[in-house]
Protein backbone atom coordinates (compact mmCIF):
# COMPACT_ATOMS: atom_id res chain seq x y z
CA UNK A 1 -88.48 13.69 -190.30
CA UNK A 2 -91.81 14.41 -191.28
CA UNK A 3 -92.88 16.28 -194.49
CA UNK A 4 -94.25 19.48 -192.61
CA UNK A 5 -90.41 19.80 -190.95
CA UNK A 6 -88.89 19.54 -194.28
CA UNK A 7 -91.34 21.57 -195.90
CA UNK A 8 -90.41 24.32 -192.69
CA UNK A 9 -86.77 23.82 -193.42
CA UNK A 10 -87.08 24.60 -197.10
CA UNK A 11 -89.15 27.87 -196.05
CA UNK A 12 -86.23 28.75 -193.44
CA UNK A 13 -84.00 28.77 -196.28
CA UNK A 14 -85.77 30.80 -198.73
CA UNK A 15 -87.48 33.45 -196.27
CA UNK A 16 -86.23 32.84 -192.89
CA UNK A 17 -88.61 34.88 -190.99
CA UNK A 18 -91.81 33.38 -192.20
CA UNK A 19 -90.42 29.99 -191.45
CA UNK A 20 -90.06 30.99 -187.65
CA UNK A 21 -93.17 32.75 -188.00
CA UNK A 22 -95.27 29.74 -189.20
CA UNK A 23 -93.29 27.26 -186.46
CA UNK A 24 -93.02 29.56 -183.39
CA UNK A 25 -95.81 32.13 -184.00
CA UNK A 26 -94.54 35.87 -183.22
CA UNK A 27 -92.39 35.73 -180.14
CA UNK A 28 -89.10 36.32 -179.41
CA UNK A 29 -87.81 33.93 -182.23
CA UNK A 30 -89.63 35.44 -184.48
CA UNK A 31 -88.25 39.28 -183.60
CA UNK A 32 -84.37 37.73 -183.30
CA UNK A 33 -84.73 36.12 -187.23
CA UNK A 34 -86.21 39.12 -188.50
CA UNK A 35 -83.51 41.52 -187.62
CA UNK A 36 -80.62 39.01 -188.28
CA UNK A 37 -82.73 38.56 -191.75
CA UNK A 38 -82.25 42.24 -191.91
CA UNK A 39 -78.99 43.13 -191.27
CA UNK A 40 -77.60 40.04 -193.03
CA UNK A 41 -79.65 37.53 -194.76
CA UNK A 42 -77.33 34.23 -194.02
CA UNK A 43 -77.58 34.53 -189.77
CA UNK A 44 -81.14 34.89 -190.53
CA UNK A 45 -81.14 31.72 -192.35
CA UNK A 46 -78.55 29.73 -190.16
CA UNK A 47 -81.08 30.64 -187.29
CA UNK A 48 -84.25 30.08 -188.87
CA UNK A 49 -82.72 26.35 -189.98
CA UNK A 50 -81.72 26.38 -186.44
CA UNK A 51 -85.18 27.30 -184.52
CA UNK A 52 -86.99 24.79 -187.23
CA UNK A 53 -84.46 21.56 -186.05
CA UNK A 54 -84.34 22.24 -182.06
CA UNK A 55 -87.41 21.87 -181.83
């Protein structure tokens, strides 16, 4: 695991969307995190951690 993907896994954590955001860009991802992120903030973080690993 390289430093960038931990550093991307800490940011998932602490503000989901920009995590996706910085790893993805803004596509669909990016839209599904932030309104997870919105209506609860742990299934935005669960698959921000998520999008961050699979890839």
């Amino acid at each position: 695991m390289t430093v960038a993907k931990i550093l991307l896994i800490i940011l998932a954590i602490l503000l989901p969307p920009i995590a996706v955001l910085v790893h993805k860009g803004v596509s669909k991802p990016f839209w599904i995190d932030l309104i997870l992120t919105i209506l609860l903030y742990l299934p935005g973080q669960i698959y921000a951690v998520y999008v961050v690993l699979t890839e």
